[in-house]
Protein backbone atom coordinates (compact mmCIF):
# COMPACT_ATOMS: atom_id res chain seq x y z
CA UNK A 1 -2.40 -6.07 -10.72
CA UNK A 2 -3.80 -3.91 -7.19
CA UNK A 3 -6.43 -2.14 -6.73
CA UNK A 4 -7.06 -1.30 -2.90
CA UNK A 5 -9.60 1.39 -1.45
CA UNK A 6 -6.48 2.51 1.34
CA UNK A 7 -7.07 3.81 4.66
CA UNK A 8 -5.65 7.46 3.71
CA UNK A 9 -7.69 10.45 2.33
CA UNK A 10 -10.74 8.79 0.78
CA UNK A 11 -11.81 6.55 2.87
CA UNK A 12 -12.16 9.69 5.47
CA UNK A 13 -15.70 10.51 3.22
CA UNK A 14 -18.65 8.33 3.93
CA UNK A 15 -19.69 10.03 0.59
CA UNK A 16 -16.97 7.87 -1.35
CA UNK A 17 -17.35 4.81 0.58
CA UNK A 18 -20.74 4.51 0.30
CA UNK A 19 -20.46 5.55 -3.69
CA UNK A 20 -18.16 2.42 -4.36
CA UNK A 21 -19.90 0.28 -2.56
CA UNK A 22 -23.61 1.23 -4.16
CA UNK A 23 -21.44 0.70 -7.55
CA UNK A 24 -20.12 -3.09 -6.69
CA UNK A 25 -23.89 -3.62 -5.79
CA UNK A 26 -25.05 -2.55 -8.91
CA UNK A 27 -21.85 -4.54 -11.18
CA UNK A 28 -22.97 -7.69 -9.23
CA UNK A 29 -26.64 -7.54 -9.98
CA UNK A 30 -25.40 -7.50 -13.87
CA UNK A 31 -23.29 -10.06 -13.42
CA UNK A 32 -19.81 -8.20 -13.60
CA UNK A 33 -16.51 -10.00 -11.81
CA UNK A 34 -13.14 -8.48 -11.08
CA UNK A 35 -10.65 -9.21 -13.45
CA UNK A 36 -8.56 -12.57 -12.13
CA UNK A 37 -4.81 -10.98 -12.30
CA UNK A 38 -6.29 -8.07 -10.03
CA UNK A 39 -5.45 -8.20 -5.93
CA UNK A 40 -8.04 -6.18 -4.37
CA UNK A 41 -8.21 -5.08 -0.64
CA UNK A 42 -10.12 -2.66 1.48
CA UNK A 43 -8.18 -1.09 4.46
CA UNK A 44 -10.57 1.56 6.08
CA UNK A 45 -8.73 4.50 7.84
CA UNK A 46 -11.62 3.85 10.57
CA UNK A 47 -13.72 1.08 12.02
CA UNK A 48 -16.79 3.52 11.26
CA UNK A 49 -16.39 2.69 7.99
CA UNK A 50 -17.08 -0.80 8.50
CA UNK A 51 -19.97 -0.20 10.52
CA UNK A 52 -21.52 1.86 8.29
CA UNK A 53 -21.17 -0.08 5.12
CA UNK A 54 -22.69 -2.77 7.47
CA UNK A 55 -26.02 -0.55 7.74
CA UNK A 56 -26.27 0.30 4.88
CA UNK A 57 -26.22 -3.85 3.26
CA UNK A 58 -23.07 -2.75 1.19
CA UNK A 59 -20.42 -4.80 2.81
CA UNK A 60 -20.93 -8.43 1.07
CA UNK A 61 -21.69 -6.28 -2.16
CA UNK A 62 -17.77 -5.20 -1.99
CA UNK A 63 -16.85 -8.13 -1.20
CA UNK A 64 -17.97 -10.34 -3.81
CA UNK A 65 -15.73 -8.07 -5.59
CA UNK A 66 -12.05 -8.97 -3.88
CA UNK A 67 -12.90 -5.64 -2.04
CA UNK A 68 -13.29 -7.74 1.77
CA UNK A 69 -11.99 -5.58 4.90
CA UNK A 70 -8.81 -6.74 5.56
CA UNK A 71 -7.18 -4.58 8.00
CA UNK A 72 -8.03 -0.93 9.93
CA UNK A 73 -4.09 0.59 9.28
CA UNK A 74 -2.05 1.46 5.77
CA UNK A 75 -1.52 -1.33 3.54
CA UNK A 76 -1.52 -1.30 0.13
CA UNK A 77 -0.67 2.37 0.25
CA UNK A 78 2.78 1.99 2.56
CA UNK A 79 4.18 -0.92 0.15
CA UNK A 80 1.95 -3.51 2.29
CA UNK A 81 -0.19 -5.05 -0.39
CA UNK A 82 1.03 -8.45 0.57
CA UNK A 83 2.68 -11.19 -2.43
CA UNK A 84 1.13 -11.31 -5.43
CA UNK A 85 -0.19 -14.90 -6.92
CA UNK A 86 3.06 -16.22 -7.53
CA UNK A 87 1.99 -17.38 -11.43
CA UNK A 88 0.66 -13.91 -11.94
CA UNK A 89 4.22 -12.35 -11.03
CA UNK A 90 6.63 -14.69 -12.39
CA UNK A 91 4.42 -14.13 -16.03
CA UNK A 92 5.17 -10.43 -14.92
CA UNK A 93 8.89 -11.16 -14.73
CA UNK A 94 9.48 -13.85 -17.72
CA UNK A 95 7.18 -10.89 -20.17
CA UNK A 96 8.54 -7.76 -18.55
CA UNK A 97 4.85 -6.35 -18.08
CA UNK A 98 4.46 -3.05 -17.02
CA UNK A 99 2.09 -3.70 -14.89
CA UNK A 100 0.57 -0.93 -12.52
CA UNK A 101 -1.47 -0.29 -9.63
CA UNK A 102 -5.40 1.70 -8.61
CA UNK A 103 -5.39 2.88 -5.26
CA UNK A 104 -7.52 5.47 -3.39
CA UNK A 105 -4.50 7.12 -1.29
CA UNK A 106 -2.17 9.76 -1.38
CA UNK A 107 1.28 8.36 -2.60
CA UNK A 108 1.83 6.83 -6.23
CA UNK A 109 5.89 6.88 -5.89
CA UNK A 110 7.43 4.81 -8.46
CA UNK A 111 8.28 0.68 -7.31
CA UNK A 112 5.74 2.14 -3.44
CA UNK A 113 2.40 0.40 -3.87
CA UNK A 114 4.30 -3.17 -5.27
CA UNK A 115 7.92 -3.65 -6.36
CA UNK A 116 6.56 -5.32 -10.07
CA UNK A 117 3.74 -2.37 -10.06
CA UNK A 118 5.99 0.12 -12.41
CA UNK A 119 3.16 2.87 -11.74
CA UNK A 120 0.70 4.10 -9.64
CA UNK A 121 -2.31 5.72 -10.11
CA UNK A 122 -4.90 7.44 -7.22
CA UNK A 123 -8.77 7.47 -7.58
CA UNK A 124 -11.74 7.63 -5.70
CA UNK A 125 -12.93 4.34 -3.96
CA UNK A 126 -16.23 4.07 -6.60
CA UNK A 127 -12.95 4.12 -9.58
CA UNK A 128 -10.64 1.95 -8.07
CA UNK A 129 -13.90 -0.71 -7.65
CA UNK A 130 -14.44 -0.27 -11.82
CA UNK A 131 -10.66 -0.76 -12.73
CA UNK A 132 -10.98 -3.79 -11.15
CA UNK A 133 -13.48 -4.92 -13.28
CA UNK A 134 -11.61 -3.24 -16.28
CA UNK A 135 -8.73 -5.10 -15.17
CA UNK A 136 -6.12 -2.22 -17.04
CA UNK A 137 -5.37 1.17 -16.67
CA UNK A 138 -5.43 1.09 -20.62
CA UNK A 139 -9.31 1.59 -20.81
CA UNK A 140 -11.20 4.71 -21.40
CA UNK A 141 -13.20 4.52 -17.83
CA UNK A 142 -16.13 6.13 -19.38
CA UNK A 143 -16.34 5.29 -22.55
CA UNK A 144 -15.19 1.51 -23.04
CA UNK A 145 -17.43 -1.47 -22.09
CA UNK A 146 -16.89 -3.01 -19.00
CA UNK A 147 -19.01 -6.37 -19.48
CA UNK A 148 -21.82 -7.52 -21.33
CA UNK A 149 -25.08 -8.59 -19.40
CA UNK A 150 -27.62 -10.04 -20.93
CA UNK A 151 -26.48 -8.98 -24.45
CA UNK A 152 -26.30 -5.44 -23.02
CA UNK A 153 -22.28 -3.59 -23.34
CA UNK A 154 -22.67 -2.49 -19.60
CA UNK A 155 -20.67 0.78 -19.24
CA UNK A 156 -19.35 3.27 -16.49
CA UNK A 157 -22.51 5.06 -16.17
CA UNK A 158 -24.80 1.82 -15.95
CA UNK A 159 -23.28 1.36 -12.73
CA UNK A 160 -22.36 4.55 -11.32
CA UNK A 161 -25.09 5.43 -8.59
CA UNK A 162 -26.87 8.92 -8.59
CA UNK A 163 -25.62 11.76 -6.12
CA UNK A 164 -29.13 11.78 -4.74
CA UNK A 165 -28.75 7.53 -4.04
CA UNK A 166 -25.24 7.90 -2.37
CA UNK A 167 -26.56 10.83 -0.26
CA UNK A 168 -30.03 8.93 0.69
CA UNK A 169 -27.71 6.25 1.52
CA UNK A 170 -25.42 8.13 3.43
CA UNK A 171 -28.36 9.94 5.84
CA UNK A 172 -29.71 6.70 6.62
CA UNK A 173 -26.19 4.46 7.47
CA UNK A 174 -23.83 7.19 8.64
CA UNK A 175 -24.79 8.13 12.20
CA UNK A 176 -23.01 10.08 14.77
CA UNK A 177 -23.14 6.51 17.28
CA UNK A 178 -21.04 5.16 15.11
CA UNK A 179 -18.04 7.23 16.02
CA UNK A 180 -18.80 7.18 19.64
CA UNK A 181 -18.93 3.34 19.59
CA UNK A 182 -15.73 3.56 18.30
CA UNK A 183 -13.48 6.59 19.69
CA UNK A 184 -14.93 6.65 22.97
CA UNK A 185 -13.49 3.50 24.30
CA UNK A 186 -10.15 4.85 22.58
CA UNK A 187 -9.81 7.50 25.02
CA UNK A 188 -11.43 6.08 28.71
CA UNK A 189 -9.26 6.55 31.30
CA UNK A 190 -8.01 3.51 32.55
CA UNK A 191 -6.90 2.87 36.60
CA UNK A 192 -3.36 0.61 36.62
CA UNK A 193 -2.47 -0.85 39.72
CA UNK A 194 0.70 -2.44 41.26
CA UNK A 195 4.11 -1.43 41.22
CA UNK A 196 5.85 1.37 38.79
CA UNK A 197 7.59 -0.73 35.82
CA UNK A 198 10.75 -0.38 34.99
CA UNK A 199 11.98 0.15 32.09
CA UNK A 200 9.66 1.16 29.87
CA UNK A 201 10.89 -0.52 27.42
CA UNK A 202 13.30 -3.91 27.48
CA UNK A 203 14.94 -3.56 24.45
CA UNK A 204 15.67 -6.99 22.44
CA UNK A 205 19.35 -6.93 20.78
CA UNK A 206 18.05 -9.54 18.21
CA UNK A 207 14.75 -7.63 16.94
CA UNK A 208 14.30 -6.61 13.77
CA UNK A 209 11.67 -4.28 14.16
CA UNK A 210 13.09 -2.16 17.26
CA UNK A 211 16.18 -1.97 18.59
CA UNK A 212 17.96 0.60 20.61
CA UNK A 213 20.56 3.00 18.09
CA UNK A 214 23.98 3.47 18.76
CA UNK A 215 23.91 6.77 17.46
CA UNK A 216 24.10 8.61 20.98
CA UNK A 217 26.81 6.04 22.59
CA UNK A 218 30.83 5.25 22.30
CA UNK A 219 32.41 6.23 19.36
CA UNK A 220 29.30 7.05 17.14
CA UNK A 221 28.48 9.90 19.55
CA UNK A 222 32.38 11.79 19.07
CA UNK A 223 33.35 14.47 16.41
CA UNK A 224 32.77 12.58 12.69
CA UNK A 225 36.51 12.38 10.98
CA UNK A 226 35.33 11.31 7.78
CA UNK A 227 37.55 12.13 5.00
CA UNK A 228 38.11 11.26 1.18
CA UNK A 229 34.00 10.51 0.56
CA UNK A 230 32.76 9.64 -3.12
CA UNK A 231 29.66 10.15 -4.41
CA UNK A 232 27.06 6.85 -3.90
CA UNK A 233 24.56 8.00 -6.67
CA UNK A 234 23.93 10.48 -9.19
CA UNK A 235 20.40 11.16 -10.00
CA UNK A 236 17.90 12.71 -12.88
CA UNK A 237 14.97 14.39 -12.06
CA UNK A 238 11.66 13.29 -10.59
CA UNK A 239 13.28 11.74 -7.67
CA UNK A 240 11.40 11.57 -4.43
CA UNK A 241 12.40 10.97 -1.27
CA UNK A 242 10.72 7.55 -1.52
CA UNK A 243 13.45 6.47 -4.00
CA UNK A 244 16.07 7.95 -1.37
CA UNK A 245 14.67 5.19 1.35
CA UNK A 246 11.59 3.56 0.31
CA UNK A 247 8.52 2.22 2.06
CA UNK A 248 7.82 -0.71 -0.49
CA UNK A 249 7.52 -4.68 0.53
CA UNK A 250 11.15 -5.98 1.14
CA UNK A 251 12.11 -8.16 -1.66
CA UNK A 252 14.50 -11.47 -0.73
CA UNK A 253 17.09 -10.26 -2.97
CA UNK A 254 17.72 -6.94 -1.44
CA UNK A 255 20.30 -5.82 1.10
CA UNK A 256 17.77 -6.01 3.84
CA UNK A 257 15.66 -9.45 2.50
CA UNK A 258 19.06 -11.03 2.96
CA UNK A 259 19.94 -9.41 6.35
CA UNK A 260 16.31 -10.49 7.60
CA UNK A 261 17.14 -13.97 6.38
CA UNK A 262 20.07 -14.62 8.00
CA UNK A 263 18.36 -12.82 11.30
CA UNK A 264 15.74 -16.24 10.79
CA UNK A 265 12.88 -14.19 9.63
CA UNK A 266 10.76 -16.44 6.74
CA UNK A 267 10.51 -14.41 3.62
CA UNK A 268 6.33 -14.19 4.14
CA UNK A 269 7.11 -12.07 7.44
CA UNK A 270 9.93 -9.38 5.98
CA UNK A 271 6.61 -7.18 5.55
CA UNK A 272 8.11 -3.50 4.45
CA UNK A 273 10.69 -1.17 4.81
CA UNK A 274 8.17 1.15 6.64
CA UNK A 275 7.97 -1.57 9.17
CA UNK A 276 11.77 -2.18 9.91
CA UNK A 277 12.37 1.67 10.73
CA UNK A 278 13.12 1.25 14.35
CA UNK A 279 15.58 -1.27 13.26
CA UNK A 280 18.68 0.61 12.11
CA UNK A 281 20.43 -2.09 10.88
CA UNK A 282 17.45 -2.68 8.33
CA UNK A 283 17.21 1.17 8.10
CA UNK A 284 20.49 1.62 6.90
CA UNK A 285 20.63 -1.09 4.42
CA UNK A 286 16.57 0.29 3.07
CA UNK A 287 19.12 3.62 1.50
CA UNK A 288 18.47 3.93 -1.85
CA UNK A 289 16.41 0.40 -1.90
CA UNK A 290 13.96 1.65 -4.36
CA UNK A 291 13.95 -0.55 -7.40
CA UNK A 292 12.67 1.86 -9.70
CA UNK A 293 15.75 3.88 -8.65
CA UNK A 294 17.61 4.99 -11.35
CA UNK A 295 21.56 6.05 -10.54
CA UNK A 296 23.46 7.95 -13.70
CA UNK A 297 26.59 5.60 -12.46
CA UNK A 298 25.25 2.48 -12.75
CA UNK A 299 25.70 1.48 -16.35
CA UNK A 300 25.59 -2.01 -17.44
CA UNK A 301 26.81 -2.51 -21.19
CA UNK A 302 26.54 1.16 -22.14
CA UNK A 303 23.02 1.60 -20.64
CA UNK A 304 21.83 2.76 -16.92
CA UNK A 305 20.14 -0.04 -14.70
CA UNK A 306 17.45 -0.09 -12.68
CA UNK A 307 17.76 -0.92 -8.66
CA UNK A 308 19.72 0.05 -5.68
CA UNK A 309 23.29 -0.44 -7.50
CA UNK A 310 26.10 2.13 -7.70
CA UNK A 311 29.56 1.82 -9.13
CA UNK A 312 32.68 1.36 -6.71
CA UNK A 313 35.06 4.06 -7.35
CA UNK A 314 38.06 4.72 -8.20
């Protein structure tokens, strides 16, 4: 249901870049469309990438794909994929699909990428552009046809550009300008004028997104007297700190969607947990928020369920 080129780890090699977008050029001269139930994004780590794809005529080829620019900053790969088409996830809910996810980062944690994405899987940019033509993880990548053009079954390796095309490419669209353009300006130094403000920072008792703790003040900041504690979860294995306090999109029906609703934010702006860390009273209710999470003490009718629920004891 995603498949996003991220802005971590692969979109760091021109080489990659490049490779997926020679590979949508050559699935779009034969004709070949991502599948419809598939949200695709790109979300370069760098504007160079951008200008480079630009040079080399590759941009409109990704994007005739789904695979249009849509920010410079994690996305897809911090739990910020955005909704899905709301018919595509209620026919996720109502058949109980497992339906999964194609990235090009560096985190697949189960429930991360997309709350109704049950799994994760990372690939280079040039894969993640042909599983969204496959449309399913269940497809042998290079072996299975991915579309038929002009009566031709149009595999993998009919599309998949040479090593000696994506490095041609890359010697004449990668240049070291491009990086100046960019990072220069970044660093200038930059001459303020007028009087010293103060504070630094007026902090807003109503925000959401930052909001000074009161870890350090009052009664939070004396001796902890907590006594009699019972456990909130008990765990199996292959737990990751992502299940522990997750990064995913904030669903309406959690702790924190309902918090954020009753602090008059519209569910379209509750954007992810990630997001909402400067906020500690989002923070705290984004503890064991994954919903993939799977607690030993929640048991409903004899078998464990899903989500951030525990069992009031005694």
């Amino acid at each position: 249901i995603i498949a996003a080129i991220t802005s971590c780890t692969n979109t760091s090699n021109p080489r990659n870049v490049i490779a997926a977008g020679l590979l949508a050029r050559n699935a779009n001269r034969l004709g070949l469309l991502r599948k419809p139930w598939v949200k695709s994004s790109l979300a370069p780590g760098s504007k160079t990438v951008a200008l480079y794809l630009d040079a080399a005529g590759l941009t409109s080829e990704l994007e005739q794909l789904g695979f249009g620019v849509v920010a410079f900053a994690c996305t897809t790969c911090n739990g910020m994929s955005g909704a899905l088409d709301p018919l595509i996830q209620q026919e996720i809910i109502d058949r109980d699909l497992y339906a999964t996810a194609i990235l090009s980062g560096n985190r697949n944690f189960d429930g991360r990428i997309h709350p109704y994405a049950k799994q994760a899987f990372l690939a280079s940019p040039p894969l993640v552009v042909a599983y969204a033509i496959a449309g399913t993880i269940r497809f042998d990548i290079e072996n299975d046809v991915l579309g038929i053009a002009e009566g031709r079954e149009i595999r993998l390796k009919d599309i998949w550009p040479s090593d000696e095309e994506i490095d041609a490419v890359v010697q004449a669209s990668v240049k070291p300008e491009q990086f100046r353009q960019v990072y220069i300006p970044m660093f200038a130094i930059e001459e303020h004028t007028g009087p010293k403000v103060e504070p630094l920072y007026d902090w807003r008792p109503m925000s959401t997104y930052i909001r000074r703790p009161p870890y350090w003040e009052g009664a939070l900041a004396g001796e902890r007297t907590l006594k009699g504690m019972r456990a909130l979860a008990v765990l199996p294995d292959n737990i990751t700190t992502d299940h522990l306090s997750p990064s995913n999109a904030i669903m309406l029906d959690s702790a924190a969607g309902e918090y954020l609703a009753k602090m008059g934010l519209p569910e379209e702006d509750f954007n992810s947990y990630a997001t909402h860390r400067g906020d500690h009273l989002t923070a705290q209710r984004a503890t064991f928020a994954n919903p993939q999470l799977v607690n030993e003490m929640a048991v409903v009718d004899g078998k464990v369920k899903k989500g951030s629920l525990t069992r009031i004891e005694p």
